[in-house]
N, C-alpha and C. Protein backbone atom coordinates (compact mmCIF):
# COMPACT_ATOMS: atom_id res chain seq x y z
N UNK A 1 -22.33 13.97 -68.29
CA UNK A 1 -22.52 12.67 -67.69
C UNK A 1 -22.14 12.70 -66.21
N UNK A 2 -20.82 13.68 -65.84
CA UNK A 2 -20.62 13.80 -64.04
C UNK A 2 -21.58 13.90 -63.25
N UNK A 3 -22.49 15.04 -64.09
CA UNK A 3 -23.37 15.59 -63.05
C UNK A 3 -24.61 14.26 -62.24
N UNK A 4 -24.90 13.79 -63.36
CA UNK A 4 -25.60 12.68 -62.99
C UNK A 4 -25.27 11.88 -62.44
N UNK A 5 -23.95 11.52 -61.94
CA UNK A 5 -23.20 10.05 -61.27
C UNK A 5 -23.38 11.24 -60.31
N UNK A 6 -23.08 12.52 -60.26
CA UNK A 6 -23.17 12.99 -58.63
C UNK A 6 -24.19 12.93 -58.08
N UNK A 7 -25.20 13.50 -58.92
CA UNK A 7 -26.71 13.87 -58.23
C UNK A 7 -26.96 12.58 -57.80
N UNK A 8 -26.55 10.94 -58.51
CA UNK A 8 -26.97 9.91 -57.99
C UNK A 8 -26.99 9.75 -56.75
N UNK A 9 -25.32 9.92 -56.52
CA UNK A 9 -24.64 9.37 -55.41
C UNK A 9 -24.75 10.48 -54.27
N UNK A 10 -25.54 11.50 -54.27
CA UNK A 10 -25.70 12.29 -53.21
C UNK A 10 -27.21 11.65 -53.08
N UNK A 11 -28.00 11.27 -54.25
CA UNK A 11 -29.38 11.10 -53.53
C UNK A 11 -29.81 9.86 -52.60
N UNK A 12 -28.34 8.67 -53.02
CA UNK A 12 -28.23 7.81 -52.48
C UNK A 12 -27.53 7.85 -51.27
N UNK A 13 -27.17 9.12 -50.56
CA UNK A 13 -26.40 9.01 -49.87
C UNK A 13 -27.48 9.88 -48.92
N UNK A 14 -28.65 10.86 -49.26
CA UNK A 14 -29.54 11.48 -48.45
C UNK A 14 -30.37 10.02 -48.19
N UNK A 15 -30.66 9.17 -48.88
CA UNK A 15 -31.35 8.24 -48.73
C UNK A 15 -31.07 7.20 -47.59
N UNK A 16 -30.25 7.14 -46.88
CA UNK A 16 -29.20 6.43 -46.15
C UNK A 16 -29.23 7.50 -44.90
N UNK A 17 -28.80 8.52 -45.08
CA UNK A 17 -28.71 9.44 -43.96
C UNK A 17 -30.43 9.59 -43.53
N UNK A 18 -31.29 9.60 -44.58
CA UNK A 18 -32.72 10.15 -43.54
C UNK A 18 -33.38 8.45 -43.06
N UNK A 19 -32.78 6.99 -42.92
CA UNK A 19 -33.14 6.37 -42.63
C UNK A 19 -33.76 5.22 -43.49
N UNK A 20 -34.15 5.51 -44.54
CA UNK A 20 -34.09 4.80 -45.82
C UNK A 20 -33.68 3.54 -46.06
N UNK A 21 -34.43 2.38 -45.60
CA UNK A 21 -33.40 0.89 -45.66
C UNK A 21 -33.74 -0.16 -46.61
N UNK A 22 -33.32 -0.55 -47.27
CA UNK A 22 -34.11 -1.65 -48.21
C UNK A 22 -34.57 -2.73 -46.70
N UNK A 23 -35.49 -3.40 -47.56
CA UNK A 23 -36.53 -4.33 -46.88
C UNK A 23 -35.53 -5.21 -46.43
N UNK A 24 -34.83 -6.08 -47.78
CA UNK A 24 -34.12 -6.98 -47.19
C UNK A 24 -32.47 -7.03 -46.65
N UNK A 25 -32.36 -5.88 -46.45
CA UNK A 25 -31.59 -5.92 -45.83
C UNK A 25 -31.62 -5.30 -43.88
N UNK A 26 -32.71 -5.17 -43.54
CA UNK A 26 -33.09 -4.82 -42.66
C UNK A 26 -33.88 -6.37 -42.51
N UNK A 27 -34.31 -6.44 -43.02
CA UNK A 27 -34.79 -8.60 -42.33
C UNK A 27 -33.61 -8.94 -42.20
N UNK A 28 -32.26 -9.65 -42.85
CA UNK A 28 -31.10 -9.47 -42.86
C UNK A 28 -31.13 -9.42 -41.47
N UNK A 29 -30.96 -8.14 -40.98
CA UNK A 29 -29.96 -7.68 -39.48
C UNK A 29 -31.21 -8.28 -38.60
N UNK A 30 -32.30 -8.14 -38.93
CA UNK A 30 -33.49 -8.61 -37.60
C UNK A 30 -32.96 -10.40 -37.78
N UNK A 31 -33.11 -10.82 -38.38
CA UNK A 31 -32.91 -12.64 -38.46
C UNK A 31 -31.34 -12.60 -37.60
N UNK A 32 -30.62 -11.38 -37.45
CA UNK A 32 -29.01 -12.09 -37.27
C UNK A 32 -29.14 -11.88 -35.82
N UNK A 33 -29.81 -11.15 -35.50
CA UNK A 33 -30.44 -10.40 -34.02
C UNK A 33 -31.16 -11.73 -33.57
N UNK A 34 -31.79 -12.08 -34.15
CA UNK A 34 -33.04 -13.06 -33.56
C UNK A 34 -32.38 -14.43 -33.72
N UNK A 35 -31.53 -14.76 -34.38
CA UNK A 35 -30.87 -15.79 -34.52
C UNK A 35 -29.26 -15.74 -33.03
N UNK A 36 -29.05 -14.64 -33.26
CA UNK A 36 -28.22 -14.70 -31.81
C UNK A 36 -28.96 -14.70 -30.95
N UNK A 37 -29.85 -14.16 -30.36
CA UNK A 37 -30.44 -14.60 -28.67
C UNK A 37 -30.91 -16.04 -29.28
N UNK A 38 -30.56 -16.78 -30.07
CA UNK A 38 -31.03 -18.04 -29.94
C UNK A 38 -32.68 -18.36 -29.99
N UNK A 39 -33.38 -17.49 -30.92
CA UNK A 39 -34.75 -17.40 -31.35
C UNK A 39 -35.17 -18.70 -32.22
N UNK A 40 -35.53 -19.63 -32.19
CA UNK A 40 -36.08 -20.74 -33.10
C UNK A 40 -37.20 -20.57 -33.71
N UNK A 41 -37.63 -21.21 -34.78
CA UNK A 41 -38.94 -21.42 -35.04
C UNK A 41 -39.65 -20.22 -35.14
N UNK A 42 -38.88 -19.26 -36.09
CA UNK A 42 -39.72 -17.93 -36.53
C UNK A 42 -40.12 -17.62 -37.94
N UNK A 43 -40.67 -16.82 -38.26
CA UNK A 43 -41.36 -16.17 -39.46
C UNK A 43 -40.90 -14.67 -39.75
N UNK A 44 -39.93 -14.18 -41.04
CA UNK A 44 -40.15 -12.58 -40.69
C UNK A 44 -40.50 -12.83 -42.09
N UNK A 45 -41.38 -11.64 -42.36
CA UNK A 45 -41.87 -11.66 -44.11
C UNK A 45 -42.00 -9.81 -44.59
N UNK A 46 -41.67 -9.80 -45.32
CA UNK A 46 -41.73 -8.30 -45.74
C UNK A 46 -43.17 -8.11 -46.73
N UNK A 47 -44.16 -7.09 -45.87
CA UNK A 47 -45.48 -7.01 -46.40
C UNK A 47 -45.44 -5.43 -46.63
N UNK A 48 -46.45 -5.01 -47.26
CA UNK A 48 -46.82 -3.79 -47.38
C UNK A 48 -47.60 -3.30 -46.10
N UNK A 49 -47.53 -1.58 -46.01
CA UNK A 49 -47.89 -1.17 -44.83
C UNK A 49 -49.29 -2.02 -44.48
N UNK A 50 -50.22 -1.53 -45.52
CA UNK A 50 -51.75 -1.94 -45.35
C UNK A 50 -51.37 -3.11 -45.25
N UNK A 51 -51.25 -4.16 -45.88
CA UNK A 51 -50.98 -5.30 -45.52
C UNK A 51 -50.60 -6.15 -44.18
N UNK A 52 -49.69 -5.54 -43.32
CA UNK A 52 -49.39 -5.43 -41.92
C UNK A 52 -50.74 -5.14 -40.83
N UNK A 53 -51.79 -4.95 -40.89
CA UNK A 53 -52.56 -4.22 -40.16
C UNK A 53 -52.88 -6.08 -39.28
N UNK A 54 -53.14 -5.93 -37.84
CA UNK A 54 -53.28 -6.97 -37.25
C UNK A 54 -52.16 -7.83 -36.88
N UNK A 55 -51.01 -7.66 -37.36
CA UNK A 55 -49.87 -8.39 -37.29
C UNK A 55 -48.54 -8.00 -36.41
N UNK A 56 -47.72 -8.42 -35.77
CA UNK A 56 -46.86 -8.50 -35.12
C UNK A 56 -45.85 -7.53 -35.93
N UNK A 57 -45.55 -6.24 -36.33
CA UNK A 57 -44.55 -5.24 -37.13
C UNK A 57 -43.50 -5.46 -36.04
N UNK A 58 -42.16 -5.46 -36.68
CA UNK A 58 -40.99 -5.35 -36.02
C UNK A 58 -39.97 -4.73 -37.02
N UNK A 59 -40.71 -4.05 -37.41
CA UNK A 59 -39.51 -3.08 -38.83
C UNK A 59 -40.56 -2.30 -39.62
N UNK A 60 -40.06 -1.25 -40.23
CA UNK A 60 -40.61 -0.83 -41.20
C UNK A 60 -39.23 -0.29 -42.22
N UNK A 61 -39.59 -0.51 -43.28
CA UNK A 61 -38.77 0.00 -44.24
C UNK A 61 -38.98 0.25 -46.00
N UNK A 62 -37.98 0.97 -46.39
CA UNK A 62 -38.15 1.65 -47.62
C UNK A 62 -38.56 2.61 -47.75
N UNK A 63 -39.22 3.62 -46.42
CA UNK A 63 -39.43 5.11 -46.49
C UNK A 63 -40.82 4.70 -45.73
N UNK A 64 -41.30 4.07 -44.97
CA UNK A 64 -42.31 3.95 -44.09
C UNK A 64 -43.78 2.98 -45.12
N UNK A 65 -42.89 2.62 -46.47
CA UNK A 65 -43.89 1.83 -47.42
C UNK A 65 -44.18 0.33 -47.38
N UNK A 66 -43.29 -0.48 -46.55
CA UNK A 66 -43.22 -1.19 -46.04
C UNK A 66 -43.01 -2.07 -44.66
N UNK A 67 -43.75 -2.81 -44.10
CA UNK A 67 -43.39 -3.18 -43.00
C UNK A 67 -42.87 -5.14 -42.69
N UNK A 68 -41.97 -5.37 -41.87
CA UNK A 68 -41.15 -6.84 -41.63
C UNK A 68 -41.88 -6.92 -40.44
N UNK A 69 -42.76 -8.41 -40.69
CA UNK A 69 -43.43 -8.85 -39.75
C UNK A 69 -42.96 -9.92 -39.16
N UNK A 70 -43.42 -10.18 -37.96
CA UNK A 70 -42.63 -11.37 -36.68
C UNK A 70 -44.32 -12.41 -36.68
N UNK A 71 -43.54 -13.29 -37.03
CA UNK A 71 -44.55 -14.76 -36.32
C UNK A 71 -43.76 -15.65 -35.85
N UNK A 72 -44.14 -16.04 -34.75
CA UNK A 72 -43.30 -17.50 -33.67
C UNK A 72 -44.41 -18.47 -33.92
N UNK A 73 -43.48 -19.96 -33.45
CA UNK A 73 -44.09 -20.89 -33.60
C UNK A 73 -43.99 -21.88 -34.57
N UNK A 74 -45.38 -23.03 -35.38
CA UNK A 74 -45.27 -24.09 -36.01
C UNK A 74 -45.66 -23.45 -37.33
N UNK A 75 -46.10 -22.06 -37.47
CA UNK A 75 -46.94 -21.90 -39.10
C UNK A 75 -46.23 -22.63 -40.09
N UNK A 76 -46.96 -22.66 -41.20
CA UNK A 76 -46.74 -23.20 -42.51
C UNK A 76 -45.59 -21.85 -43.14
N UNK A 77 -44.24 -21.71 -43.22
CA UNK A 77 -43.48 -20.56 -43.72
C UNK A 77 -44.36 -20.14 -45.02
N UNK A 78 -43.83 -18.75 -44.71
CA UNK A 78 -44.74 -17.99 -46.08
C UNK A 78 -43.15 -17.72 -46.95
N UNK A 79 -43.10 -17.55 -48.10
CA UNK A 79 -42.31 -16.59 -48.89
C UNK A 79 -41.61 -15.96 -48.61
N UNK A 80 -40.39 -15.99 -48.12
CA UNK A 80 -39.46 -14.45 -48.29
C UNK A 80 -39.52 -14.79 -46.16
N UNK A 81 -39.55 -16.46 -45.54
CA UNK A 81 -39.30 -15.95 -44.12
C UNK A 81 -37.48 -16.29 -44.29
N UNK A 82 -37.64 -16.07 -42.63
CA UNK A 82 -35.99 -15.88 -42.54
C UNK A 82 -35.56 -16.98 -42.33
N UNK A 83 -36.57 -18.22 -41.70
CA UNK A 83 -36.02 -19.71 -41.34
C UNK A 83 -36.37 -20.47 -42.28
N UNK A 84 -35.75 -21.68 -43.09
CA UNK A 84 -36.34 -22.82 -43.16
C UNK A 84 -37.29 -23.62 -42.85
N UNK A 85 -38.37 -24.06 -43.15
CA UNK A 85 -38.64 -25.21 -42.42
C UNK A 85 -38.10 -26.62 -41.45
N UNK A 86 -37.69 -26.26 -40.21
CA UNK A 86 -36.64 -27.33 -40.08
C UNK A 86 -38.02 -28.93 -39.64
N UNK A 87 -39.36 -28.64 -39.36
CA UNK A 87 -39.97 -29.35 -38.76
C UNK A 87 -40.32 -30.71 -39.96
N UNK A 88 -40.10 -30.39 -41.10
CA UNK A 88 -40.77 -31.55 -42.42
C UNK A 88 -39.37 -32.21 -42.28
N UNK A 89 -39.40 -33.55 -42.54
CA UNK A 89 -38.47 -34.39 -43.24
C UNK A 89 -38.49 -34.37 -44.89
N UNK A 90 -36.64 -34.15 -45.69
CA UNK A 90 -36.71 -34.30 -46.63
C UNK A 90 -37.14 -35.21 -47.49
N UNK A 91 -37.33 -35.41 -48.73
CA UNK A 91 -38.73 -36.58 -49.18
C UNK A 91 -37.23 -37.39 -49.54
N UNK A 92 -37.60 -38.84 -49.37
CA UNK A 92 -36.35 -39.62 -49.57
C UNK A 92 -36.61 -39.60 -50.95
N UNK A 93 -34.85 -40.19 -51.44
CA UNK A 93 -34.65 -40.39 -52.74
C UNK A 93 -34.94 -41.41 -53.50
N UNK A 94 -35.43 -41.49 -54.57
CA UNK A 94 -36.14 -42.74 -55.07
C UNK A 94 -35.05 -43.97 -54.90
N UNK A 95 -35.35 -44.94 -54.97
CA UNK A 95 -34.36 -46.25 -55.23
C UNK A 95 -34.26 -47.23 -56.04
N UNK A 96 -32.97 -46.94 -56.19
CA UNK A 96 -32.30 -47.43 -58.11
C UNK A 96 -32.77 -48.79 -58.07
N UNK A 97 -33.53 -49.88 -59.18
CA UNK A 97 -33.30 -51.53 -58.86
C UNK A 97 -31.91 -51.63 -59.88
């Protein structure tokens, strides 16, 4: 059973050393980046390489199988961005008679 907790933890540890980043944790550090220079009103979404083609890439990750894309501006947020919508008002709460 050792051998296998080692081989894990060395393959997880080559995985890390050759650059290897999960997706979301590399959106993570780009949103904390983009959120300190005081960036508003952005989009990052984690797509597949092909998927990315035409689009603003500002990351790639998981071994070059994925890429974290940048949109500025009013879009409609997709899935998985890094901001909120801050532009909608919440829907008011019904009222009790």
């Amino acid at each position: 059973m050792r051998p296998v907790i080692v081989l894990l933890g060395c393959s997880l540890a080559m995985a890390q050393a050759s650059g290897v980043k999960p997706c979301e944790e590399l959106k993570s550090e780009i949103a904390a980046k983009l959120d300190a220079k005081g960036v508003k009103g952005y989009q990052l979404e984690i797509v597949t390489t092909a998927d990315a083609k035409g689009q603003n890439v500002i990351g790639s990750c998981e071994g070059g199988t994925k890429n974290i894309t940048y949109k500025k501006g009013d879009q409609a947020p997709d899935q998985g961005s890094a901001q909120p919508d801050r532009g909608r008002k919440p829907a008011a709460a019904p009222v009790k008679k």
